[in-house]
C-alpha atoms as a PDB file:
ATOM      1  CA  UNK A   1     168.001 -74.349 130.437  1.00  0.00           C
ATOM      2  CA  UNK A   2     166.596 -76.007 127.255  1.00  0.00           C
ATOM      3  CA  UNK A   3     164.951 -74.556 124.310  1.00  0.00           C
ATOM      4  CA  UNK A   4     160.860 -75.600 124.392  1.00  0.00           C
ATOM      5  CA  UNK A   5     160.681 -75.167 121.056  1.00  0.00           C
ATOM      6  CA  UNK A   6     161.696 -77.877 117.983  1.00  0.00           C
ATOM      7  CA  UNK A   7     161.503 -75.434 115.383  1.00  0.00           C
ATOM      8  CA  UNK A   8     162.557 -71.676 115.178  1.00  0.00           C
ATOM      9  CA  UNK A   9     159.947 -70.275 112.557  1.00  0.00           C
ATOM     10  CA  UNK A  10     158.906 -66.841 114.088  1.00  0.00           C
ATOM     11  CA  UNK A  11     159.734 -64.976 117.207  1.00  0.00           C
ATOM     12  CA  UNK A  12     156.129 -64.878 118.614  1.00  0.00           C
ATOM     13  CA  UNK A  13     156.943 -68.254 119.568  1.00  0.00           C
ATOM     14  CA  UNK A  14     160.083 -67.121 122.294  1.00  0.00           C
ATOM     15  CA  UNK A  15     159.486 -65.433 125.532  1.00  0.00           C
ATOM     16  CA  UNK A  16     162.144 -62.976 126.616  1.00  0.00           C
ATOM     17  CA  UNK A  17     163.653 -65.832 128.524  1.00  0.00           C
ATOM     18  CA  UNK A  18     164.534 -67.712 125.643  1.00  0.00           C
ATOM     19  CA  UNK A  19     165.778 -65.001 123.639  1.00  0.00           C
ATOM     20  CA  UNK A  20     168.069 -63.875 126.379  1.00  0.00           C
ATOM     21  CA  UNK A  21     169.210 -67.826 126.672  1.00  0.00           C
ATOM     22  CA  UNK A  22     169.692 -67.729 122.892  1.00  0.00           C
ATOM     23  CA  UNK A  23     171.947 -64.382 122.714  1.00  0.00           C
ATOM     24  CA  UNK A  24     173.752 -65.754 126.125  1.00  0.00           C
ATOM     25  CA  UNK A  25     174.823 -69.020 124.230  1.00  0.00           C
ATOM     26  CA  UNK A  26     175.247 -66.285 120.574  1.00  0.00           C
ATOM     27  CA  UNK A  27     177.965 -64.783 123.485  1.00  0.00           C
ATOM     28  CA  UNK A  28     179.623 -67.974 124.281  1.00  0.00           C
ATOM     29  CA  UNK A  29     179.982 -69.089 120.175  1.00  0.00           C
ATOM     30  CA  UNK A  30     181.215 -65.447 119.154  1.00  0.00           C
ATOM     31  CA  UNK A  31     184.221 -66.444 121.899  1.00  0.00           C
ATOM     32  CA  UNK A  32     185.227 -69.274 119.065  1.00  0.00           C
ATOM     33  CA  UNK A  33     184.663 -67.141 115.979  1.00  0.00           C
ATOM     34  CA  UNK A  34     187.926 -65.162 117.878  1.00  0.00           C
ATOM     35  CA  UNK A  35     189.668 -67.743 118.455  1.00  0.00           C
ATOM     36  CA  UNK A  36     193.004 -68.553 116.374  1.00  0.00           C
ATOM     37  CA  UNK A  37     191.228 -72.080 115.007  1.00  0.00           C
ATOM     38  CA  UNK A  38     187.140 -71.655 114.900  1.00  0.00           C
ATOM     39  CA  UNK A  39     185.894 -74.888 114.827  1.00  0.00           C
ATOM     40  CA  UNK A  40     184.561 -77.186 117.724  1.00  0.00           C
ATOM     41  CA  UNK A  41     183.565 -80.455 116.995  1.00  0.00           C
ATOM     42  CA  UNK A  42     179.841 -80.158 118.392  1.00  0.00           C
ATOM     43  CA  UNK A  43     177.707 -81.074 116.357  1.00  0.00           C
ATOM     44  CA  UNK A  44     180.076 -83.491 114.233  1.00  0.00           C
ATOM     45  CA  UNK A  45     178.101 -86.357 112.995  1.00  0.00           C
ATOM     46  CA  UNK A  46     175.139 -84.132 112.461  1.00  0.00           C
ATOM     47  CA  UNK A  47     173.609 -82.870 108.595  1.00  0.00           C
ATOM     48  CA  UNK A  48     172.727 -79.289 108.062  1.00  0.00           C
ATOM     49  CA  UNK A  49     170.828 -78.681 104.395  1.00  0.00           C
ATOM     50  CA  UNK A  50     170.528 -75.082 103.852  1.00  0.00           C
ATOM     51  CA  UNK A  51     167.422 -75.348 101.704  1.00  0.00           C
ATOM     52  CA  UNK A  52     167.489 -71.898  99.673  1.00  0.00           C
ATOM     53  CA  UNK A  53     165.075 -70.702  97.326  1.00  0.00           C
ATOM     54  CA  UNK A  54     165.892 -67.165  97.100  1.00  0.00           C
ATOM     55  CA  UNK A  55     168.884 -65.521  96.992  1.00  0.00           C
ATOM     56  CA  UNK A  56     170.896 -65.109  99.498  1.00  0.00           C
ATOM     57  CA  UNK A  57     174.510 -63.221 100.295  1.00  0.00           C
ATOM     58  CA  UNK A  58     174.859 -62.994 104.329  1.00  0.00           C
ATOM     59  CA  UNK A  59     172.098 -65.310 105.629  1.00  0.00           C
ATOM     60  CA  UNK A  60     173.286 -68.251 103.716  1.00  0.00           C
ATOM     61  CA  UNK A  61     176.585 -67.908 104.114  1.00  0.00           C
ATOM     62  CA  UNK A  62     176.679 -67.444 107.900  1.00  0.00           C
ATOM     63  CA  UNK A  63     174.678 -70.156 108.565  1.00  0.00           C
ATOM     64  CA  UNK A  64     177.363 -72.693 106.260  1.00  0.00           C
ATOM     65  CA  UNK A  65     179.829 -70.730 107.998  1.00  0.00           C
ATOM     66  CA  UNK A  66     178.152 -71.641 111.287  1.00  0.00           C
ATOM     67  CA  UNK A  67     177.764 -75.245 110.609  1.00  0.00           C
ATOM     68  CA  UNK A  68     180.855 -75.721 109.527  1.00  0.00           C
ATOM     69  CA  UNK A  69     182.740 -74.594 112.896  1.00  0.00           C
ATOM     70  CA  UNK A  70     180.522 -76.701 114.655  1.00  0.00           C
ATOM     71  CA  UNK A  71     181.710 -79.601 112.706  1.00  0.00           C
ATOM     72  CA  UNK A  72     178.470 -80.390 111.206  1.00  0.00           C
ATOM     73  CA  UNK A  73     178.338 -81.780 107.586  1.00  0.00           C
ATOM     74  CA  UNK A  74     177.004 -79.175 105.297  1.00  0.00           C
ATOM     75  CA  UNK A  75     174.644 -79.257 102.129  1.00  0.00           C
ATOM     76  CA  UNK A  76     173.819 -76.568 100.352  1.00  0.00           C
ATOM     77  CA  UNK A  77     170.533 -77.069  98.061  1.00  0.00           C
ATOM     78  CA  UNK A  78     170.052 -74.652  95.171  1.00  0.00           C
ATOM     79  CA  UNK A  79     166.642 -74.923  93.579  1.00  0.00           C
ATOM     80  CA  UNK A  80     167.809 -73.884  89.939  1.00  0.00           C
ATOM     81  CA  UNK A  81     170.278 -77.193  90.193  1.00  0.00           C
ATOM     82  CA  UNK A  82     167.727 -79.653  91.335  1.00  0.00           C
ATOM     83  CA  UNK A  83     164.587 -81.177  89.982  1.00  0.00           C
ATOM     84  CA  UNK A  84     162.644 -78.508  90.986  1.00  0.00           C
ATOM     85  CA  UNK A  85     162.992 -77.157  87.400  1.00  0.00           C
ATOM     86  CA  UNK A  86     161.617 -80.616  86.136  1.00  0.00           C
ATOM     87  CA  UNK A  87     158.351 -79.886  87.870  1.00  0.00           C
ATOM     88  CA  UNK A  88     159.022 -81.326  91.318  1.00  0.00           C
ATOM     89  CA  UNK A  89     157.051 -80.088  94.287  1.00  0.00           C
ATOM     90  CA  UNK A  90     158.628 -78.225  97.405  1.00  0.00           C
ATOM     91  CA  UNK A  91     157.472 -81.051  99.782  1.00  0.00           C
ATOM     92  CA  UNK A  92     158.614 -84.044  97.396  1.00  0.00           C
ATOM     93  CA  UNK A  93     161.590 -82.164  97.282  1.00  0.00           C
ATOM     94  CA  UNK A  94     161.994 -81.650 101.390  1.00  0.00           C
ATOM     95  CA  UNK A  95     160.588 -85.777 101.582  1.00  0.00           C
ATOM     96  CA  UNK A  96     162.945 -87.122  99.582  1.00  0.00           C
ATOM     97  CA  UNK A  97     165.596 -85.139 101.408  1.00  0.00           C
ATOM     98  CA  UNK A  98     164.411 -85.987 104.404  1.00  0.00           C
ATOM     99  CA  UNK A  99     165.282 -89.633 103.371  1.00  0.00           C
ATOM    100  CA  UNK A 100     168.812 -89.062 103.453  1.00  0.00           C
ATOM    101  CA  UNK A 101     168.159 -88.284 107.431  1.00  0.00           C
ATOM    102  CA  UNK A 102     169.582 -84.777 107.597  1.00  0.00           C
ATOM    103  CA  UNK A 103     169.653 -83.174 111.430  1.00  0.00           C
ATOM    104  CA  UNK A 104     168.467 -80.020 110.703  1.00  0.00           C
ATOM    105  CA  UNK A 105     166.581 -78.411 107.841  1.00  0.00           C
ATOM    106  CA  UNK A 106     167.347 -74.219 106.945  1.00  0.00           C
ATOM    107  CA  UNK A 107     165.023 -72.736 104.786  1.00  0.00           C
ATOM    108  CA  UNK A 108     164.385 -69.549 102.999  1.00  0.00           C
ATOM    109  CA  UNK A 109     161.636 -69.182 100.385  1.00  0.00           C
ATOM    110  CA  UNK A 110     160.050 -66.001  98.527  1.00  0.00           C
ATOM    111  CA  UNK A 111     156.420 -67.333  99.690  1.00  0.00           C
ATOM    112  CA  UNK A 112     155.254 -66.329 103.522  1.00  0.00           C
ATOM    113  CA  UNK A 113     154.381 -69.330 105.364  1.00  0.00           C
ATOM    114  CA  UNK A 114     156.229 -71.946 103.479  1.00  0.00           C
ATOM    115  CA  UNK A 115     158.612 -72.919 106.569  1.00  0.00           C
ATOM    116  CA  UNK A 116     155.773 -73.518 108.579  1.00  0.00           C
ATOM    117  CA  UNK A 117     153.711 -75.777 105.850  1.00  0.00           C
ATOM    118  CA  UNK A 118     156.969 -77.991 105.530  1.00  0.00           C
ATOM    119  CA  UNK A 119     157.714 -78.185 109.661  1.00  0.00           C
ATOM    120  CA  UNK A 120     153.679 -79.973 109.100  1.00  0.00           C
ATOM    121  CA  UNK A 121     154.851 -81.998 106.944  1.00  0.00           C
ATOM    122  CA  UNK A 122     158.583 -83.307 108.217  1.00  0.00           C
ATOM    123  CA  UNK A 123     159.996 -84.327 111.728  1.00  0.00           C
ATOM    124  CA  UNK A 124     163.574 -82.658 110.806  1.00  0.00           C
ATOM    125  CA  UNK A 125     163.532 -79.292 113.016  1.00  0.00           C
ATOM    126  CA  UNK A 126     163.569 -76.093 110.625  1.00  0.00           C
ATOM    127  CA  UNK A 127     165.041 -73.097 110.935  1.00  0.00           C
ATOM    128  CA  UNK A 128     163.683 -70.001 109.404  1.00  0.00           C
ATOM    129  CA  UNK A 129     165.668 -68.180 107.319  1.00  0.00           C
ATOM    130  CA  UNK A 130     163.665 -65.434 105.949  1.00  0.00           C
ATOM    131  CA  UNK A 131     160.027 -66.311 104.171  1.00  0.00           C
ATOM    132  CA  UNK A 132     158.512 -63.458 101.938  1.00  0.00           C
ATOM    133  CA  UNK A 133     157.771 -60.298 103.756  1.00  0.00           C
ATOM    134  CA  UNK A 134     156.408 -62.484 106.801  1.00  0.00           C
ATOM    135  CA  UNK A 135     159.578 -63.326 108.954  1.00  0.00           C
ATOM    136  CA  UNK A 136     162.923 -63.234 109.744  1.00  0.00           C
ATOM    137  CA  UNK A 137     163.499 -64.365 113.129  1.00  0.00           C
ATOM    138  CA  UNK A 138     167.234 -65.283 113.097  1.00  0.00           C
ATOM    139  CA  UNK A 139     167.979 -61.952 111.858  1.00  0.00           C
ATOM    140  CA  UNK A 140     165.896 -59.953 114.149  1.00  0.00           C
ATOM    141  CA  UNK A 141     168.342 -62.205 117.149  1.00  0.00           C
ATOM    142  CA  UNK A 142     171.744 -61.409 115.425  1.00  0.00           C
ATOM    143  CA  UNK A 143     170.064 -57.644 115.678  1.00  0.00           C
ATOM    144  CA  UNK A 144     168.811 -57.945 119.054  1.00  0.00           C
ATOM    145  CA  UNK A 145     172.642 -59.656 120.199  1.00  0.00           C
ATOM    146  CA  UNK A 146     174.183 -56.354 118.260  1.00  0.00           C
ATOM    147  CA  UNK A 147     172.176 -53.943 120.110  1.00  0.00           C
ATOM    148  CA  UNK A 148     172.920 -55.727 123.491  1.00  0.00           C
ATOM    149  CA  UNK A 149     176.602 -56.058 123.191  1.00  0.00           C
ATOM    150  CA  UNK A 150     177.015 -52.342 121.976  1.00  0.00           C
ATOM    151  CA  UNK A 151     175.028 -50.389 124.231  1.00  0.00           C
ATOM    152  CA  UNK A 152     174.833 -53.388 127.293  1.00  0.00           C
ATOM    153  CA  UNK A 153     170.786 -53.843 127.295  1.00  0.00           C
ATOM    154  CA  UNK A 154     167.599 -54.111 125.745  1.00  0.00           C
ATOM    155  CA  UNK A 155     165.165 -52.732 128.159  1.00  0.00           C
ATOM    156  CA  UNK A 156     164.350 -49.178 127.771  1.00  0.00           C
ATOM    157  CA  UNK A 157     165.615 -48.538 124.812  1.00  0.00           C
ATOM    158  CA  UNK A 158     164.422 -46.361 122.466  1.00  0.00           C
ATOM    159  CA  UNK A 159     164.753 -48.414 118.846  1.00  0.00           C
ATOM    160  CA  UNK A 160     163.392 -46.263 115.555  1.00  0.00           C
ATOM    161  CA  UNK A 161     163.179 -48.290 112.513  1.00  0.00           C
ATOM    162  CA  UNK A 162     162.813 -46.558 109.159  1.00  0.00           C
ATOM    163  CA  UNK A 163     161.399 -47.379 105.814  1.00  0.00           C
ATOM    164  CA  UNK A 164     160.075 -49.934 103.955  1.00  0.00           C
ATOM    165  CA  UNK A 165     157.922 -51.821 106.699  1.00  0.00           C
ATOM    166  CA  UNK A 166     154.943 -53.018 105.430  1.00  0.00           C
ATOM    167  CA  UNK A 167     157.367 -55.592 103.148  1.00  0.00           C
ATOM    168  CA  UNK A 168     159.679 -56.057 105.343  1.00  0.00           C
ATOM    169  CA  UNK A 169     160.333 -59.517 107.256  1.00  0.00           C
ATOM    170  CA  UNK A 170     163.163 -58.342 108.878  1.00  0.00           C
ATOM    171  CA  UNK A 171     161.140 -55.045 110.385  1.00  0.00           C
ATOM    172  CA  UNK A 172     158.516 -57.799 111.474  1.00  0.00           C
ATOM    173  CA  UNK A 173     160.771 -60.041 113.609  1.00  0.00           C
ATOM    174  CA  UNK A 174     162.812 -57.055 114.846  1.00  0.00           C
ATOM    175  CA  UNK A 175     159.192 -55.351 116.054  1.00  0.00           C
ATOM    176  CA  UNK A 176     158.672 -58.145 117.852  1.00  0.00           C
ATOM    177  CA  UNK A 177     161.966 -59.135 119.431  1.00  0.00           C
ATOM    178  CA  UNK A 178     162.571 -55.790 120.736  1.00  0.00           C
ATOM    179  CA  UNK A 179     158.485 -55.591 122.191  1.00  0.00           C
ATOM    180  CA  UNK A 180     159.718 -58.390 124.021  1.00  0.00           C
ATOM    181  CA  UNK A 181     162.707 -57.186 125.168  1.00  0.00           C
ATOM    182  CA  UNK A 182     161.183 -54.180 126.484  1.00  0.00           C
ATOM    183  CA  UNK A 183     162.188 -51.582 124.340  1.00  0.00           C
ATOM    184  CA  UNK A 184     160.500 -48.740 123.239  1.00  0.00           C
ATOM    185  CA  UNK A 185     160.010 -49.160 119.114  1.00  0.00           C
ATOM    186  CA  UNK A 186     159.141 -46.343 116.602  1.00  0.00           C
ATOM    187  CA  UNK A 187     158.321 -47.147 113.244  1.00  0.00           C
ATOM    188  CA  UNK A 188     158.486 -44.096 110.308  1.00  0.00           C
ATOM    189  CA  UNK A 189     158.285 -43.728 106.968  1.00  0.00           C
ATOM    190  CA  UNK A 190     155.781 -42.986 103.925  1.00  0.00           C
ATOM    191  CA  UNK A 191     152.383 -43.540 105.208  1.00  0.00           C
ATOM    192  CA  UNK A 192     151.987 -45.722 102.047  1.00  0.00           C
ATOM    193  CA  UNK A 193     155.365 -48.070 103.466  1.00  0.00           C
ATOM    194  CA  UNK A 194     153.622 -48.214 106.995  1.00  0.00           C
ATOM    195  CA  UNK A 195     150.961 -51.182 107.808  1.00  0.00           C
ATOM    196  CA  UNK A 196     147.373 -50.459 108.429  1.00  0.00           C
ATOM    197  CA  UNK A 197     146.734 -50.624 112.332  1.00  0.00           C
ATOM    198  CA  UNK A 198     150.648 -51.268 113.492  1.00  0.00           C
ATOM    199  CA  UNK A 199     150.353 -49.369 116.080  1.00  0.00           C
ATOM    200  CA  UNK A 200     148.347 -52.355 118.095  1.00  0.00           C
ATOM    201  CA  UNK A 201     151.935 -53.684 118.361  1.00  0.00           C
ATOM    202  CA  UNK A 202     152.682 -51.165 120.832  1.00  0.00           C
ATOM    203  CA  UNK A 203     154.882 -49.110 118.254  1.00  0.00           C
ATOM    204  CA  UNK A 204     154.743 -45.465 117.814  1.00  0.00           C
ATOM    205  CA  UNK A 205     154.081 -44.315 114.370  1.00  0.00           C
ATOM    206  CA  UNK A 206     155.703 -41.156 112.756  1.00  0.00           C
ATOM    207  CA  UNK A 207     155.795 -39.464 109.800  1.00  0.00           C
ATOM    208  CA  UNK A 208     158.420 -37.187 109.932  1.00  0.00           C
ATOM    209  CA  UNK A 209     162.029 -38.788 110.237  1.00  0.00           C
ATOM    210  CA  UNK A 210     163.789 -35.867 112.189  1.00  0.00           C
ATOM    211  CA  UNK A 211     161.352 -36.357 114.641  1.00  0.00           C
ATOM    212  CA  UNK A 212     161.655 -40.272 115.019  1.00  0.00           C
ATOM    213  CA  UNK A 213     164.916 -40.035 115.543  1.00  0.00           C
ATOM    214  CA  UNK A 214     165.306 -37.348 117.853  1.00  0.00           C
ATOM    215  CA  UNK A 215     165.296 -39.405 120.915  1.00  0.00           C
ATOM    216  CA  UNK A 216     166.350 -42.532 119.423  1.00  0.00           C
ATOM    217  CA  UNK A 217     169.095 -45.090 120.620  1.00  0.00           C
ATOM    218  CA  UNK A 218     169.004 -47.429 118.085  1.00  0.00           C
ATOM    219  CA  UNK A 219     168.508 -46.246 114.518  1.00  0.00           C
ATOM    220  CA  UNK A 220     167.676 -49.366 112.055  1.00  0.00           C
ATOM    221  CA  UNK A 221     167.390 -48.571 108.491  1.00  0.00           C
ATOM    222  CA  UNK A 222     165.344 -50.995 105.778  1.00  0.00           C
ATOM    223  CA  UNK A 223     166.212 -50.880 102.099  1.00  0.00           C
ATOM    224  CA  UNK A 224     162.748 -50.201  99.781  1.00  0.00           C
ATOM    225  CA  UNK A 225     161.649 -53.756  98.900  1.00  0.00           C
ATOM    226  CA  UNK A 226     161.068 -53.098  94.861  1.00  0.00           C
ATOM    227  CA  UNK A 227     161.066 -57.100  94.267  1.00  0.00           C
ATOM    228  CA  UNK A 228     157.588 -56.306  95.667  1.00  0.00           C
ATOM    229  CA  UNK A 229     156.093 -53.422  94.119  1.00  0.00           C
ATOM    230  CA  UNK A 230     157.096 -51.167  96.839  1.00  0.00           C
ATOM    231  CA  UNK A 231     158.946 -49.057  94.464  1.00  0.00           C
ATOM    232  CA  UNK A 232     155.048 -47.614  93.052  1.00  0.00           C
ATOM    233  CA  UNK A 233     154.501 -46.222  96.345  1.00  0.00           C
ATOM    234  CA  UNK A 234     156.182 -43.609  96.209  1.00  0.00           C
ATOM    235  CA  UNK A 235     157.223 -40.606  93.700  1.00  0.00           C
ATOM    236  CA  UNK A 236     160.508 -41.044  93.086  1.00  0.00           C
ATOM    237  CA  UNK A 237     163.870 -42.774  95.051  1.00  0.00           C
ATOM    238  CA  UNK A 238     165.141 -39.165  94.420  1.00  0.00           C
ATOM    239  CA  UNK A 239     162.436 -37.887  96.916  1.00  0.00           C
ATOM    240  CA  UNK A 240     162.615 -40.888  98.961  1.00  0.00           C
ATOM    241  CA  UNK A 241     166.225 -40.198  99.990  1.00  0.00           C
ATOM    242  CA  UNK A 242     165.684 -36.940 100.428  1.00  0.00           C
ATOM    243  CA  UNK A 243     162.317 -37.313 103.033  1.00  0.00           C
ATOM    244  CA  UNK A 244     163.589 -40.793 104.668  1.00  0.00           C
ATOM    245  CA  UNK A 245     167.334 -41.551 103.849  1.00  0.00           C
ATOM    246  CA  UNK A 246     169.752 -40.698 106.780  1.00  0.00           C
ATOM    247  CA  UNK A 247     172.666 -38.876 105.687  1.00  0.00           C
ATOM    248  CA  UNK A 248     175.013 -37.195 107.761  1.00  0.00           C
ATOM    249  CA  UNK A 249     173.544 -33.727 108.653  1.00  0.00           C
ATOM    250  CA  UNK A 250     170.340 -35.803 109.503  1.00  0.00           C
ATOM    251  CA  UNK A 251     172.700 -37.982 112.290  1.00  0.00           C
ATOM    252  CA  UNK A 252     174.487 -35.111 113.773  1.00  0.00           C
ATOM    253  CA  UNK A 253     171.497 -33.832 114.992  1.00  0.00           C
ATOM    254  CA  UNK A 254     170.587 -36.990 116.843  1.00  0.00           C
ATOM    255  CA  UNK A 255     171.741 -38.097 120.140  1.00  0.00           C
ATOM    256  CA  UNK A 256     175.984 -38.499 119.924  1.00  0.00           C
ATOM    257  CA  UNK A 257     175.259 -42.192 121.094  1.00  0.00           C
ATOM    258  CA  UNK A 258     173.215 -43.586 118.710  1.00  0.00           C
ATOM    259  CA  UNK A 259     173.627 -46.465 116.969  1.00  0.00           C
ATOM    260  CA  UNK A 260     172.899 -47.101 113.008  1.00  0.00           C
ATOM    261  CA  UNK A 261     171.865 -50.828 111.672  1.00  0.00           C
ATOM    262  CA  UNK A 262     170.522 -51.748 108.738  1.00  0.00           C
ATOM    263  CA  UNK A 263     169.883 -55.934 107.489  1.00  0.00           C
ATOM    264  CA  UNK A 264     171.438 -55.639 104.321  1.00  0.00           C
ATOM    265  CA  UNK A 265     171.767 -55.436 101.398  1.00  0.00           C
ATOM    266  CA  UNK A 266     172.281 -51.420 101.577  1.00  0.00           C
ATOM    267  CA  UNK A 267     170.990 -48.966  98.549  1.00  0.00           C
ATOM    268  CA  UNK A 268     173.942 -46.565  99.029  1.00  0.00           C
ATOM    269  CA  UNK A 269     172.667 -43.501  99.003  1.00  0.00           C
ATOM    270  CA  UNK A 270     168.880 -44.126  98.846  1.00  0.00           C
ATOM    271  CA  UNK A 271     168.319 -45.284 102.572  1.00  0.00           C
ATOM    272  CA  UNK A 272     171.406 -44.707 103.583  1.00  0.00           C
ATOM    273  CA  UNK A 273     174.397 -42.340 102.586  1.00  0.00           C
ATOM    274  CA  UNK A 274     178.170 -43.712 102.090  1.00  0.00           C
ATOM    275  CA  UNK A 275     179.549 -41.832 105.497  1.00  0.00           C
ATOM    276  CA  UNK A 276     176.647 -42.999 107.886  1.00  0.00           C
ATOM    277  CA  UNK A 277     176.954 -46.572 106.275  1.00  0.00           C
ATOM    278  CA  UNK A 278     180.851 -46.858 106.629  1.00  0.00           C
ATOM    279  CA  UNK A 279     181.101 -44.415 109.563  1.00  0.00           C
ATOM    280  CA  UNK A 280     181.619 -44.738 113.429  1.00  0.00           C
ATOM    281  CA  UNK A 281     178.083 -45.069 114.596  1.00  0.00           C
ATOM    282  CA  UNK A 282     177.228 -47.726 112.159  1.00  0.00           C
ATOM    283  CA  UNK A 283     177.302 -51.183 113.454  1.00  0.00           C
ATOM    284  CA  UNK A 284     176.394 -52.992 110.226  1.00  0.00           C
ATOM    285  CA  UNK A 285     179.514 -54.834 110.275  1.00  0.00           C
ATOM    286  CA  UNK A 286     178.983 -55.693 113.357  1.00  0.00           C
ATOM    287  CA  UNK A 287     175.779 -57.539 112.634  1.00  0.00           C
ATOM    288  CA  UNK A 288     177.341 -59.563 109.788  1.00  0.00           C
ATOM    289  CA  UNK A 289     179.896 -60.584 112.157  1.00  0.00           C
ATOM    290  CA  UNK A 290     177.285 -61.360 114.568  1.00  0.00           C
ATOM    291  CA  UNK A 291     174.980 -63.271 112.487  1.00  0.00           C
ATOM    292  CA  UNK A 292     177.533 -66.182 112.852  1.00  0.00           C
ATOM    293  CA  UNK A 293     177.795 -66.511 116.409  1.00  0.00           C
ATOM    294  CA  UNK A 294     173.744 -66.284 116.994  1.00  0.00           C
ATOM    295  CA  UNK A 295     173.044 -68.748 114.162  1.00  0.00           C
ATOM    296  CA  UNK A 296     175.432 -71.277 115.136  1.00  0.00           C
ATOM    297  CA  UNK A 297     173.938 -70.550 118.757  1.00  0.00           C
ATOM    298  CA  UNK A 298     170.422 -72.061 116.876  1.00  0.00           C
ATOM    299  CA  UNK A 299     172.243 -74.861 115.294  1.00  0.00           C
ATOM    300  CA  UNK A 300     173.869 -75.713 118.480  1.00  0.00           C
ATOM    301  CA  UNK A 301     170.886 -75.223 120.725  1.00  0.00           C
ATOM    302  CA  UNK A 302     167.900 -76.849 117.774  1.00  0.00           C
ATOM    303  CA  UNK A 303     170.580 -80.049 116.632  1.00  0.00           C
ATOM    304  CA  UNK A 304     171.426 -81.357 119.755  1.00  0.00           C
ATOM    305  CA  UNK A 305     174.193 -80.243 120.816  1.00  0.00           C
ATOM    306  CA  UNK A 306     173.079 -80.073 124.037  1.00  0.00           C
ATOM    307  CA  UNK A 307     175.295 -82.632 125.302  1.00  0.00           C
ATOM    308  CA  UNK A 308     178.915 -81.512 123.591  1.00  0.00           C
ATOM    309  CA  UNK A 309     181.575 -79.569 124.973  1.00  0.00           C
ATOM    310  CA  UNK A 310     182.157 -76.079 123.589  1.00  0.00           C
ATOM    311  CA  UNK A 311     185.918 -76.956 123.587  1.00  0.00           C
END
């Protein structure tokens, strides 16, 4: 099985086939990340530019991490170095770099829809890596992988994700990755953090976070997105916490196999409290850790290494 697809910009573009062939080959990649030497020559030959222009901690390194054990030559761009600043365009800036005949193009931008406008504009395949508050899809995969491997499926579970939604990219892509998966998906938080009409999704919408989480398997939790304005939609963080963080009283009384997520970065004790975050039923560690293997999945799967051995 192939890919159909020559760029990964959204989710809506995979059927469940394809993201079960994706998090198959994520299973077969997080085999090298244990090995004693991680690194498999792959995709050597091949030019990976990480084109970031937002900040970044975990998507941008896993993804030069994931390059790098596939052997691929690695560029990181960083717009406040280049000629950006001078007044340069982002497509003169992609063109020109597209030039130098790089394999593979990442990209994450503050502005929804940018990927897309430059995979119009360029023949180099693009990966997503996060654009605005419209999508995330390579970490809703890492999250789907994370959810599979812990509690073996996808299908019929019952996935509650709290907080910030309406500016959240990564609540986006998760919504639909686990739709398609056939899970169950509840979405809670203030009615002023919840979209307009969501529930046309096929999600559940609640109010009141003891009650989403009652009957929940999979618990993901979203930090409040102040870089855009979310922070005036509510009274206070204070309050916030106290209606829609999950501490530890709030977990015990949810099912004993539950699992806790969250995308990162955390608010300690806003969203989430220091014992859930660090504690047994958290798997956010896990997802870092995955992130790797499903990303270098992509870059083996989008770059044409096809026709290498995984050895």
């Amino acid at each position: 099985m192939a890919l159909k697809i020559k760029n990964l910009l959204d989710l809506t573009e995979l059927g469940r086939d394809d993201i079960g062939f994706i998090l198959d080959t994520a299973g077969s990649m997080k085999q090298i990340n244990q090995r004693a030497i991680k690194k498999v020559p792959t995709l050597k030959g091949k030019t990976q530019i990480n084109l970031f222009f937002e900040p970044s901690t975990r998507t941008r390194t896993s993804f030069e991490i994931a390059g790098k054990r596939l052997s691929a030559d690695v560029i990181n761009f960083t717009a406040s170095a280049s000629s950006l600043t001078k007044g340069e365009t982002v497509i003169d800036t992609v063109k020109n770099l597209e030039a130098m005949a790089p394999d593979i193009f990442v990209i994450r931008h503050q502005a929804a829809g940018v990927p897309e406008m430059i995979a119009r504009r360029t023949p180099v395949p693009i990966v997503n890596a996060g654009d605005g508050a419209h999508a995330h899809p390579t970490q809703a995969l890492l999250d789907l992988f994370s959810v599979r491997e812990k509690l073996g499926r996808l299908e019929g579970l019952k996935v509650t994700i709290v907080g910030d939604v309406a500016n959240s990219r990564v609540a986006r892509s998760d919504l639909q990755g686990f739709i398609t998966m056939g899970a169950e998906v509840t979405v809670c938080g203030p009615p002023s953090l919840i979209p307009v009409g969501i529930e046309k999704m096929g999600v559940r919408v609640v109010y009141d976070l003891d009650r989403a989480l009652a009957d929940a398997d999979v618990i993901m939790m979203l930090r409040i997105q102040l870089e855009r304005g979310a922070g005036g939609r509510f009274p206070s963080l204070r309050e916030y916490s106290i209606r829609y963080g999950l501490n530890l009283r709030r977990l015990e009384r949810t099912r004993p196999e539950a699992i806790v997520m969250h995308p990162g970065p955390i608010n300690r004790g806003v969203e989430l409290s220091p014992e859930v975050a660090d504690g047994p039923r958290s798997i956010i560690l896990d997802q870092v850790e995955n992130g790797v293997a499903v990303r270098m999945a992509l870059l083996y799967l989008l770059c044409g290494g096809g026709d290498e051995a995984l050895s």
